[in-house]
Structures are given as structure tokens and as C-alpha cells.
N, C-alpha and C. Protein backbone atom coordinates (compact mmCIF):
# COMPACT_ATOMS: atom_id res chain seq x y z
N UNK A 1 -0.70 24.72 -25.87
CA UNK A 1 -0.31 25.36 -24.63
C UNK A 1 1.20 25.61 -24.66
N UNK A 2 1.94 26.81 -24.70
CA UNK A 2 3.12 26.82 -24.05
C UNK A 2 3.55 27.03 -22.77
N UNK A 3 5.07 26.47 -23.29
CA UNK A 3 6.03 26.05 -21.42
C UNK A 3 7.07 27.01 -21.93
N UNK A 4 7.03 27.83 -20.38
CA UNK A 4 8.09 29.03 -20.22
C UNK A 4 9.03 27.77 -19.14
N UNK A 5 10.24 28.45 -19.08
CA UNK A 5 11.26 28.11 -18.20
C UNK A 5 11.48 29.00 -16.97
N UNK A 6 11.63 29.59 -16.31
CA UNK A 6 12.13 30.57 -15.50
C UNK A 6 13.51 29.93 -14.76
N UNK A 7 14.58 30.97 -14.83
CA UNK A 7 15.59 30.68 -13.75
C UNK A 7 15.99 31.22 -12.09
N UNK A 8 15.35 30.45 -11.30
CA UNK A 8 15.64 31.07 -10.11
C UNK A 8 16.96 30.79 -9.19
N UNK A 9 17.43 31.59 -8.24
CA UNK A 9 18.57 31.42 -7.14
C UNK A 9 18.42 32.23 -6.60
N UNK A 10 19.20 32.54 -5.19
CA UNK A 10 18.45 33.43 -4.24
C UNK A 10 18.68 35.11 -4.56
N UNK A 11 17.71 35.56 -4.03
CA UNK A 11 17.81 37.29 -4.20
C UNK A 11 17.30 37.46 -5.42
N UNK A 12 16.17 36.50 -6.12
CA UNK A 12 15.54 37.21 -7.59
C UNK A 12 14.68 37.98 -6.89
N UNK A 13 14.38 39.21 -7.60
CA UNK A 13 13.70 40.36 -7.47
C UNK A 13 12.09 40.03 -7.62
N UNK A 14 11.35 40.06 -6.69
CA UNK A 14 10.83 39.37 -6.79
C UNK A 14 9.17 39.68 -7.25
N UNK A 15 8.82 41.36 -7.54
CA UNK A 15 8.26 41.48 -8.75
C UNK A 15 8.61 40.39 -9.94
N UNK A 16 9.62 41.18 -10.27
CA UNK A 16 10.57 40.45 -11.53
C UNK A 16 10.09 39.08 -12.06
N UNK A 17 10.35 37.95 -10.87
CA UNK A 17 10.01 36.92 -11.12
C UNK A 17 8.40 36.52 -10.82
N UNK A 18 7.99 36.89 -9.87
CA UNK A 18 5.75 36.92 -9.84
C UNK A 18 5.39 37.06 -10.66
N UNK A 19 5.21 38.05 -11.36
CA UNK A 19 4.50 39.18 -11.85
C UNK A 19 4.51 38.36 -13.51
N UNK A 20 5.62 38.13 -13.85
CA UNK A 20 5.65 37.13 -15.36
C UNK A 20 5.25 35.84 -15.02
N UNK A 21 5.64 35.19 -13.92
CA UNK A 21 5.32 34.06 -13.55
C UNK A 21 3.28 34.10 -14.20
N UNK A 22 2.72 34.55 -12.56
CA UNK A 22 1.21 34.89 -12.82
C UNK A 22 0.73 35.13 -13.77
N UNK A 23 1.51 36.31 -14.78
CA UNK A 23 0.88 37.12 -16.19
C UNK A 23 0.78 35.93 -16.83
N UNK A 24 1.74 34.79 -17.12
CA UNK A 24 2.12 34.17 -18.41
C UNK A 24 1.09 32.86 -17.76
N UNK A 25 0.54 32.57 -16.83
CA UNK A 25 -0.06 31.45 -16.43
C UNK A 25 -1.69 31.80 -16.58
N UNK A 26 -1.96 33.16 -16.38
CA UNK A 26 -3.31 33.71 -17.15
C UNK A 26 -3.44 33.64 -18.43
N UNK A 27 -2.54 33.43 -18.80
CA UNK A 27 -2.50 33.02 -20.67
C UNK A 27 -2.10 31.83 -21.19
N UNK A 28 -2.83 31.03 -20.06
CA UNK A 28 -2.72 29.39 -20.11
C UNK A 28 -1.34 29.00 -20.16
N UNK A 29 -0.55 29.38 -19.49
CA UNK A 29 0.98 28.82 -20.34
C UNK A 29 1.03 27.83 -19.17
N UNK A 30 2.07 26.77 -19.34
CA UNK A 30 3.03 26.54 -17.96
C UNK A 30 4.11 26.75 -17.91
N UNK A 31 4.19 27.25 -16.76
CA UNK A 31 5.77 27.73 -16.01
C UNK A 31 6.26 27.30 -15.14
N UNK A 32 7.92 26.68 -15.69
CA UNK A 32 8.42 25.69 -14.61
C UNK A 32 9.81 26.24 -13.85
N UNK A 33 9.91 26.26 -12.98
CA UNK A 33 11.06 27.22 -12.06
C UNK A 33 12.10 25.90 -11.57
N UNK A 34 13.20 26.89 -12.39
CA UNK A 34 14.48 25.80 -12.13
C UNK A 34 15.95 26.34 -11.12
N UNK A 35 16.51 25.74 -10.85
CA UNK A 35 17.28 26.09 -9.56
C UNK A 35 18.83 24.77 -9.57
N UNK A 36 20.09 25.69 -8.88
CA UNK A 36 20.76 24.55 -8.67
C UNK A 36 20.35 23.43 -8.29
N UNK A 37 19.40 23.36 -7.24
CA UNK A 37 18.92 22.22 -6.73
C UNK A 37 17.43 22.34 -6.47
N UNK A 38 16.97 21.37 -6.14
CA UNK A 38 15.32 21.75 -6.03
C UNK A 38 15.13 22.19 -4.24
N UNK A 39 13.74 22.74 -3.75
CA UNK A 39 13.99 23.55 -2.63
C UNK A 39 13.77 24.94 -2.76
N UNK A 40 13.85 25.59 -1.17
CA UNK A 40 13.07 26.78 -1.31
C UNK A 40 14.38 27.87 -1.36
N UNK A 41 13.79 29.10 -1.92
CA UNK A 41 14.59 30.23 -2.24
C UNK A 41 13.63 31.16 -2.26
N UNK A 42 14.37 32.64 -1.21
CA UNK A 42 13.59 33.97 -1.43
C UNK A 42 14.41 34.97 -2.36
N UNK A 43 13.22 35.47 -2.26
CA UNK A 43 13.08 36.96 -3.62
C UNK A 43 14.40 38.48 -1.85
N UNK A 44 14.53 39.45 -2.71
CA UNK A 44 15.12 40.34 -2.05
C UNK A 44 14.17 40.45 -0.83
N UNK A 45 13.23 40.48 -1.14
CA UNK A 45 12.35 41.04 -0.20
C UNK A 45 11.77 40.20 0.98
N UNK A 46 12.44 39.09 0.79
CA UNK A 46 11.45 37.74 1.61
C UNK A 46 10.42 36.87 0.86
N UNK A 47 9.91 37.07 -0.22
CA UNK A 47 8.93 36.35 -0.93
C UNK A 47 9.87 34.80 -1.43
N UNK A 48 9.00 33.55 -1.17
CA UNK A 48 9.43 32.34 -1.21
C UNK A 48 8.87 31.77 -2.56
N UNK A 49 9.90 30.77 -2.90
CA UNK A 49 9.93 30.40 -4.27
C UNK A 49 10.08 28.69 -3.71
N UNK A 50 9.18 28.40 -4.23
CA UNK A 50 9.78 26.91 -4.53
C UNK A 50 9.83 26.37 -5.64
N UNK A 51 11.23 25.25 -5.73
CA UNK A 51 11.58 25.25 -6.91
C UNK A 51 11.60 23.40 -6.82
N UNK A 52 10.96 22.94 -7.98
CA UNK A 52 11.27 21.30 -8.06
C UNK A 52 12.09 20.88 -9.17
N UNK A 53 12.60 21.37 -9.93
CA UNK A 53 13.28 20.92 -10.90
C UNK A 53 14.63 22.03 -10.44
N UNK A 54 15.50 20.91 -11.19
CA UNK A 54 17.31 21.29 -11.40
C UNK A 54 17.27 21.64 -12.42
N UNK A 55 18.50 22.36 -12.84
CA UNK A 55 19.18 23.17 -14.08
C UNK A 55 19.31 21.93 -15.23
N UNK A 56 20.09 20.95 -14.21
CA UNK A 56 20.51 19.76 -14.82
C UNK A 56 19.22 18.97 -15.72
N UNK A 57 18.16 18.91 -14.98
CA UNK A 57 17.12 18.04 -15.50
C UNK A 57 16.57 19.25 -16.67
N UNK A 58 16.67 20.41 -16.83
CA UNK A 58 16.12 20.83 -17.60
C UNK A 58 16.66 20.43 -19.44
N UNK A 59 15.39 20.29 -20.21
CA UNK A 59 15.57 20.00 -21.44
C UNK A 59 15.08 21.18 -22.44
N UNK A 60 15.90 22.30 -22.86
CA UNK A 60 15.80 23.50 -23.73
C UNK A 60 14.56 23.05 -24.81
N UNK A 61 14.52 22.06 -25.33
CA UNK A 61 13.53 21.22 -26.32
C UNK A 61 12.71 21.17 -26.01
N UNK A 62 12.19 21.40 -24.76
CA UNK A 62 10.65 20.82 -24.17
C UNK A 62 10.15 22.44 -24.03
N UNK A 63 10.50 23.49 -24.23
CA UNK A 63 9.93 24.77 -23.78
C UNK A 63 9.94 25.82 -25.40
N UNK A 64 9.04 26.32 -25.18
CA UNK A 64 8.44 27.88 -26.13
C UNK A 64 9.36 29.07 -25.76
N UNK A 65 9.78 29.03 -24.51
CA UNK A 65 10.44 30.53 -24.30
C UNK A 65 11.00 30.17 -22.80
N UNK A 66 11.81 31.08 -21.69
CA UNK A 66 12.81 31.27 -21.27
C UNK A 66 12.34 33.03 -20.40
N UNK A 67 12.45 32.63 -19.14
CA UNK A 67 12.59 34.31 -18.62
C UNK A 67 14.15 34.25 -17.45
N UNK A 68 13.96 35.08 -17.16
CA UNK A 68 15.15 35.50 -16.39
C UNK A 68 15.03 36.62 -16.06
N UNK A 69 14.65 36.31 -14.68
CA UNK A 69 14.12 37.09 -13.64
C UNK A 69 15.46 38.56 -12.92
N UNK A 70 15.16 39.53 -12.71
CA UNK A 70 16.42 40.11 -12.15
C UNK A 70 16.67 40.47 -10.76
N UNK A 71 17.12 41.15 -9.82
CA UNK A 71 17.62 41.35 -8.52
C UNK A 71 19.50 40.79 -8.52
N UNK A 72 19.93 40.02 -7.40
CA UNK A 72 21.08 39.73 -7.36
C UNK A 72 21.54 38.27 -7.90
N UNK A 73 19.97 37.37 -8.80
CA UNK A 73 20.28 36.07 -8.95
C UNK A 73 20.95 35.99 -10.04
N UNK A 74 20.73 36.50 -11.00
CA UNK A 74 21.59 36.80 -12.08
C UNK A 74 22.99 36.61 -11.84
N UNK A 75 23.63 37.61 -10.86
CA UNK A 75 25.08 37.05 -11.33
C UNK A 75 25.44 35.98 -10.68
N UNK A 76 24.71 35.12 -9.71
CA UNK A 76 24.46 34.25 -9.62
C UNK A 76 24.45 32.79 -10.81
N UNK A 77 23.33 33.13 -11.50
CA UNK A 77 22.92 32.26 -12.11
C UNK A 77 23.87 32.09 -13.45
N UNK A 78 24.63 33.13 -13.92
CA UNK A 78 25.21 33.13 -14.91
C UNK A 78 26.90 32.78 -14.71
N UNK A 79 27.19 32.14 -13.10
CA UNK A 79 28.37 31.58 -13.56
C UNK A 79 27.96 30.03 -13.29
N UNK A 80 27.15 29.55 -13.81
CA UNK A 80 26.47 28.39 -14.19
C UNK A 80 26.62 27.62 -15.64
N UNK A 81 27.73 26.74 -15.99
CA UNK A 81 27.44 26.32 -17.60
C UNK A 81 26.60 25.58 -18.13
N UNK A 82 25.93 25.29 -17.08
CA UNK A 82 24.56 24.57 -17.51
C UNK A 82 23.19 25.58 -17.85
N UNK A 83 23.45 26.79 -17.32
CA UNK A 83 22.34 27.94 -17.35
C UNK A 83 22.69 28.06 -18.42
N UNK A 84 23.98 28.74 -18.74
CA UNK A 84 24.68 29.18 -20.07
C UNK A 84 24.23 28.25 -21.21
N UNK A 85 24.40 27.26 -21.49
CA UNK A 85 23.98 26.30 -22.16
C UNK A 85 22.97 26.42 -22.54
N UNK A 86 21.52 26.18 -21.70
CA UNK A 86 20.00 26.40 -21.83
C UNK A 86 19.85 27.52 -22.59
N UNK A 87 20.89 28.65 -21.83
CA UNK A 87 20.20 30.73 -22.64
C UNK A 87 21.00 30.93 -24.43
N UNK A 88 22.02 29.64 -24.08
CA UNK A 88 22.50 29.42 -25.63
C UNK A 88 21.43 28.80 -26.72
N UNK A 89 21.43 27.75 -26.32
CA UNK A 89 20.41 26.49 -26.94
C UNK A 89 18.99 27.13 -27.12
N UNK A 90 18.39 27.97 -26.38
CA UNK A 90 17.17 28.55 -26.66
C UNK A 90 17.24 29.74 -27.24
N UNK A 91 18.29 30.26 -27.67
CA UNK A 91 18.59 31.50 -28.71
C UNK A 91 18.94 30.58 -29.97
N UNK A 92 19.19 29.71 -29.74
CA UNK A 92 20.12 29.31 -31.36
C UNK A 92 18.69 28.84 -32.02
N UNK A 93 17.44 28.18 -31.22
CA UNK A 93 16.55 27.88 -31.65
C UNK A 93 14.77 28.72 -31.59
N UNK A 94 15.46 30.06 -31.73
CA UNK A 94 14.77 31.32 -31.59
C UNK A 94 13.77 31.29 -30.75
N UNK A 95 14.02 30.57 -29.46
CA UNK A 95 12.60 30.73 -28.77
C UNK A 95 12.94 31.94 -27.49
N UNK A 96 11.69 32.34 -27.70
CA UNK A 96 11.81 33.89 -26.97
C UNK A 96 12.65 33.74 -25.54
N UNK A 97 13.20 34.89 -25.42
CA UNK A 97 13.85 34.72 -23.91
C UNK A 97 13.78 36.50 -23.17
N UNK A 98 13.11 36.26 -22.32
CA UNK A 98 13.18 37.67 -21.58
C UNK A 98 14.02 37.71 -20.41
N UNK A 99 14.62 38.93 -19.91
CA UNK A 99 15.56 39.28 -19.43
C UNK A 99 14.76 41.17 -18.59
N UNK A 100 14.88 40.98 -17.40
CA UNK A 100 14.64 42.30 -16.94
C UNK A 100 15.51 42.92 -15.93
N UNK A 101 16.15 43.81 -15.76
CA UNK A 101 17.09 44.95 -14.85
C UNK A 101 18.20 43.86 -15.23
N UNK A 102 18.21 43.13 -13.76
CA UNK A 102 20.24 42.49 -13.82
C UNK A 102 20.25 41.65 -14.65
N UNK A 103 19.03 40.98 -15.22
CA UNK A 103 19.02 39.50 -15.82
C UNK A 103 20.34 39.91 -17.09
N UNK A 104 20.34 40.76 -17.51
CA UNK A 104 21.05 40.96 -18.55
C UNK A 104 22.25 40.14 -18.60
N UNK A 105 22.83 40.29 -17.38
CA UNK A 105 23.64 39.90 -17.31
C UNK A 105 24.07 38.36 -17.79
N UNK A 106 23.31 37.56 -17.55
CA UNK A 106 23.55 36.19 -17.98
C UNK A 106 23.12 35.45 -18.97
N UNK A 107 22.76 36.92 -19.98
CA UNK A 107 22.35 36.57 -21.61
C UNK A 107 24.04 37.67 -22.24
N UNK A 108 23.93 38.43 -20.76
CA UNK A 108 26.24 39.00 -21.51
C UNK A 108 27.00 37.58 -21.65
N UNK A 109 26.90 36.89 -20.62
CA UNK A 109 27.84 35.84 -20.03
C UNK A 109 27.31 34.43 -21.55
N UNK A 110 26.19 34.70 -21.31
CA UNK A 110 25.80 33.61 -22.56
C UNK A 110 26.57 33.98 -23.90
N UNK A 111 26.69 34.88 -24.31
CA UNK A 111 27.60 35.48 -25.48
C UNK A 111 26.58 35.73 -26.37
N UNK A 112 25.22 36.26 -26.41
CA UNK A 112 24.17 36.38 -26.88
C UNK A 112 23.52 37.75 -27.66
N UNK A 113 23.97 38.48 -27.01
CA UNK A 113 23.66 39.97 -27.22
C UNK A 113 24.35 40.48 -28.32
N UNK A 114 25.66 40.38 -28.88
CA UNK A 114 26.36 41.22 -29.68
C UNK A 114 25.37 41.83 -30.75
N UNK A 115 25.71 42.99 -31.11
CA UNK A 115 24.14 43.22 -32.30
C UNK A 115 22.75 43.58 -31.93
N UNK A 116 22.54 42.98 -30.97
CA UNK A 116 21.42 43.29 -30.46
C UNK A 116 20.49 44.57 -29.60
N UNK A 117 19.71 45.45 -29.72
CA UNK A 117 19.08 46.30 -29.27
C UNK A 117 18.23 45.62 -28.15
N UNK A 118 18.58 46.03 -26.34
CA UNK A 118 18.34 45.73 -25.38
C UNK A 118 18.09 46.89 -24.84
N UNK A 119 17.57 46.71 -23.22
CA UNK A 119 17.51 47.30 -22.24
C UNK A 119 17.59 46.97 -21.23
N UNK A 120 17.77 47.15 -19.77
CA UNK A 120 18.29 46.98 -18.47
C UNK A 120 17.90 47.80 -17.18
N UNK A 121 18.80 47.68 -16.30
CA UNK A 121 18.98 48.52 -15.21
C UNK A 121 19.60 49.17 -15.89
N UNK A 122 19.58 50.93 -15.66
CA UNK A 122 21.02 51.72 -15.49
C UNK A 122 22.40 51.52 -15.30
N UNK A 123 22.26 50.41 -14.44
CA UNK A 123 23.52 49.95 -13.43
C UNK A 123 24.25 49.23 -14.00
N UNK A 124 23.45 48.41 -15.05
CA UNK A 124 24.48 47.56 -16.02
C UNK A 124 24.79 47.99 -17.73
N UNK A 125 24.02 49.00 -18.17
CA UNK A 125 24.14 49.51 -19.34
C UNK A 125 25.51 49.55 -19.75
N UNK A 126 26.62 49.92 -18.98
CA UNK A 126 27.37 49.73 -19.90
C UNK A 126 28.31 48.28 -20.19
N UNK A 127 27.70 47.33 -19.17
CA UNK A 127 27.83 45.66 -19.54
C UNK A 127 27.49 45.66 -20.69
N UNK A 128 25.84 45.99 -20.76
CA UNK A 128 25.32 45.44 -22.09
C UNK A 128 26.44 45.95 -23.07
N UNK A 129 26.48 47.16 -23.25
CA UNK A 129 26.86 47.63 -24.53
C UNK A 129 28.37 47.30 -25.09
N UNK A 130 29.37 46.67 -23.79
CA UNK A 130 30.65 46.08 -23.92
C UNK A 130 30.13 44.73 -24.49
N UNK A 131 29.50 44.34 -24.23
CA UNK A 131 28.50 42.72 -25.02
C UNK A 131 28.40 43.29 -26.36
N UNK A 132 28.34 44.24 -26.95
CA UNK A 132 28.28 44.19 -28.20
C UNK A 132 26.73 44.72 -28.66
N UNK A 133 25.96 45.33 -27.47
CA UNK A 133 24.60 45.32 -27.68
C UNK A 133 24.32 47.01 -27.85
N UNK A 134 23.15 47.11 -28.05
CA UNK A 134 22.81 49.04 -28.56
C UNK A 134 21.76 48.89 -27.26
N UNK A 135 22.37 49.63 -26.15
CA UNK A 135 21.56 50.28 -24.96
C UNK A 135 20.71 50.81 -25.29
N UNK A 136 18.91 50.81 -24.99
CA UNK A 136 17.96 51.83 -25.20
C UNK A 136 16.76 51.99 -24.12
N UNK A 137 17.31 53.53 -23.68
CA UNK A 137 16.48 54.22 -22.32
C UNK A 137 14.93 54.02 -22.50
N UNK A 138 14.54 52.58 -22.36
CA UNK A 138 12.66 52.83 -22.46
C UNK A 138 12.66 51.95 -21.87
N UNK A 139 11.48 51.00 -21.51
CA UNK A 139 11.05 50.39 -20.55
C UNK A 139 10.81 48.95 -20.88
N UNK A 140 10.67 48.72 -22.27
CA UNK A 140 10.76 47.22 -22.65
C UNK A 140 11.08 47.34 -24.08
N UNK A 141 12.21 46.46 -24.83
CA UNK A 141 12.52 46.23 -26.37
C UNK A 141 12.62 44.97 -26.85
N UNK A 142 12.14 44.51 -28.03
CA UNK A 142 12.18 43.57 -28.77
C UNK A 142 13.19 43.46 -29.69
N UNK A 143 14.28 42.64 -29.58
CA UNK A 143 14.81 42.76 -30.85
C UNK A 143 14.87 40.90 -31.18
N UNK A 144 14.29 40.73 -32.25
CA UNK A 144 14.03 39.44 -32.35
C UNK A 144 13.25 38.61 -31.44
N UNK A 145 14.10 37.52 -30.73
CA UNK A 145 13.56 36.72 -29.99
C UNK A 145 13.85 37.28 -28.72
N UNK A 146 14.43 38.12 -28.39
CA UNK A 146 14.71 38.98 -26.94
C UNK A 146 13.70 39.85 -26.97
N UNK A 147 13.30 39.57 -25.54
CA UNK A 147 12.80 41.08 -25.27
C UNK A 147 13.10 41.06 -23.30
N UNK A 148 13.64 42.70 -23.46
CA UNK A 148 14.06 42.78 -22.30
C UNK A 148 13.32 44.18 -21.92
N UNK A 149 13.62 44.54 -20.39
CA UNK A 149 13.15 45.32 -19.67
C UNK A 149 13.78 46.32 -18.62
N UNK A 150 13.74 47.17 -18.17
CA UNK A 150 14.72 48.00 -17.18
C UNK A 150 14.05 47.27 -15.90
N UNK A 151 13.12 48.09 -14.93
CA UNK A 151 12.71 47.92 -13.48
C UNK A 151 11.66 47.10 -13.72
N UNK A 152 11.31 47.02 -12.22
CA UNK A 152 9.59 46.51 -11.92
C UNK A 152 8.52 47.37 -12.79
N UNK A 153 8.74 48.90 -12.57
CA UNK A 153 8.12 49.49 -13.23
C UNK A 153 7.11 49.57 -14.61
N UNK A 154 8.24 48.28 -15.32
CA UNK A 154 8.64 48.59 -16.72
C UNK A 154 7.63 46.86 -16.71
N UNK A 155 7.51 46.37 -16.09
CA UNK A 155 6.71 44.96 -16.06
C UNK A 155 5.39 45.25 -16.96
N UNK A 156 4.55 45.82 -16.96
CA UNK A 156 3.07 46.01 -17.66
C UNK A 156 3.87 46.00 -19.16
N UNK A 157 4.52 46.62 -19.55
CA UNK A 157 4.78 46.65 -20.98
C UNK A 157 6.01 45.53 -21.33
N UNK A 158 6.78 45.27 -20.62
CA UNK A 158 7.58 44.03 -20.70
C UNK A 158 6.81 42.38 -21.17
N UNK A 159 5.75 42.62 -20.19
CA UNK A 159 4.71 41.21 -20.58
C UNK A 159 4.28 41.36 -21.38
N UNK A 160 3.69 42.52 -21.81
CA UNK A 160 3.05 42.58 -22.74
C UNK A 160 3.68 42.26 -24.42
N UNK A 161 4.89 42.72 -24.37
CA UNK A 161 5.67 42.27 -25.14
C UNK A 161 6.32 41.36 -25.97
N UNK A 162 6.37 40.41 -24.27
CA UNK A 162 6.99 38.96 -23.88
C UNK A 162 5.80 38.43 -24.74
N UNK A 163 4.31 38.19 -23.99
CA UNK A 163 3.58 37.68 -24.79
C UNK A 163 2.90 37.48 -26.14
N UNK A 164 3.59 38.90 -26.85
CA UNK A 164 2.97 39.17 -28.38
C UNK A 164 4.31 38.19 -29.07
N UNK A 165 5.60 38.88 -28.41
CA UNK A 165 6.96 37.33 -28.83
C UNK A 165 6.11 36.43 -28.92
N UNK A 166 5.71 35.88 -28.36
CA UNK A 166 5.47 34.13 -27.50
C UNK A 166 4.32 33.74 -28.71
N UNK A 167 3.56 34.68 -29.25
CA UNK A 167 2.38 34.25 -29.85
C UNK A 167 2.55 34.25 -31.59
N UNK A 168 4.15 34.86 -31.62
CA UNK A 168 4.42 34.91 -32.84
C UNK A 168 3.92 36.14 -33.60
N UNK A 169 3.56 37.29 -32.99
CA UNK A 169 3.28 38.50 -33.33
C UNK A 169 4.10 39.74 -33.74
């Protein structure tokens, strides 16, 4: 069975974060949602998250892969050195990490991307590509152990993605 991580704080988008949540738990996984503190947090829209585990208690070693959900938590979550740490530690030990619209952002801040072929929001494309990364207009890309995504939109082929990563495909 694999364990995804997810990072939540307030204003994750909250497709973004459901939608992989649910997908990846139909495919037997478990998924554990981590937060400055444990306690409730909504999505942009009002949708409620509860979260029982801290950043702090999280152990990068105990998990298969890593998402990172997008909306406004991202830049949030990425002036965090304990987040930073985790999106480090789970790249250095190639376990998949997805990233969709803003998430990008706190795999820039991780120092992660240079080299790498990504995708995003519009809004941050040219973050990514000051990161050192090759921007590409489609809806979900793999490059290695990343795979990222633009919108909600882009979710059906993002999971789908995420999960062929995850299975070693």
C-alpha cells in the first residue's frame, strides 16, 4: 500500500486538493494531510479540511510520494523550512511529488526545479522558468519524479499521471 503526504494551509484550491486526495485513496493509497498545526482549514471556496498531523511530526521516510495542492496555500506553505525540507528530502530520494497551478511555487522555493520540464498556472510561468525550469503549455508533465499540472481542468490527466509515477510506470 502506498502513503502520499499532502500539504495543506488556508486557501488550497480546493479541487486541487479533493480530487487527488479521493483519486489516490481509490487506488488503495493512504493520504495524510499536514498543516502548521493540526485543526481545521478551508479551500478558496469554503470546503473544510481537517488536518491531524504537523509539518513538524512529519517523517519524509515513511511516504511513496508528496502532492501539493494549489490556490493561495502555496505561498503560504513555502515560506516554511520545514515544508522546504520534506519537498527537498523527497526529491533527493526520488519519490514522486506533484505540484498543480500555484503549488509550483514551493518546489521554486525548494530549489528543485532547475532543469526540469514543468507546468503551472499562467500566472506563475515565468517563476518557474527563472527556477531554472522549461515551461510547457499542456495540462500535465512528467519529468522524472515530478509531475505537475496547470488548472482544475487539467486534474483527469494530472492523476492520471501522478499515479502511473507512483506505480513505477
Amino acid at each position: 500500500m502506498k502513503k502520499i503526504l499532502t500539504l495543506v494551509d488556508e486557501s488550497f484550491e480546493d479541487l486541487e486538493l479533493w480530487y487527488p486526495v479521493y483519486r489516490l485513496r481509490e487506488e488503495g493509497c493512504t493520504v495524510d494531510l499536514a498543516a502548521k498545526q493540526a485543526g481545521l482549514y478551508h479551500g478558496k471556496y469554503g470546503v473544510p479540511c481537517q488536518v491531524d498531523m504537523t509539518f513538524d511530526e512529519v517523517d519524509p521516510d515513511d511516504y511513496d510520494g508528496l502532492l501539493v495542492p494549489g490556490g493561495w496555500a502555496p505561498d503560504k506553505l513555502r515560506r516554511f523550512p520545514v515544508v522546504l525540507d520534506i519537498v527537498r528530502k523527497m526529491n533527493a530520494d526520488n519519490k514522486v511529488i506533484g505540484e498543480i497551478c500555484h503549488a509550483g511555487w514551493v518546489l521554486i522555493s525548494a530549489g528543485i526545479l532547475k532543469g526540469k520540464k514543468v507546468t503551472s498556472t499562467v500566472g506563475i510561468r515565468d517563476d518557474m522558468t527563472n527556477a531554472g525550469a522549461e515551461w510547457l503549455n499542456v495540462d500535465s508533465v512528467v519529468d522524472g519524479n515530478i509531475v505537475s499540472a496547470q488548472v482544475p481542468s487539467s486534474l483527469p490527466a494530472y492523476m492520471k499521471d501522478y499515479i502511473r509515477v507512483l506505480n513505477g510506470q
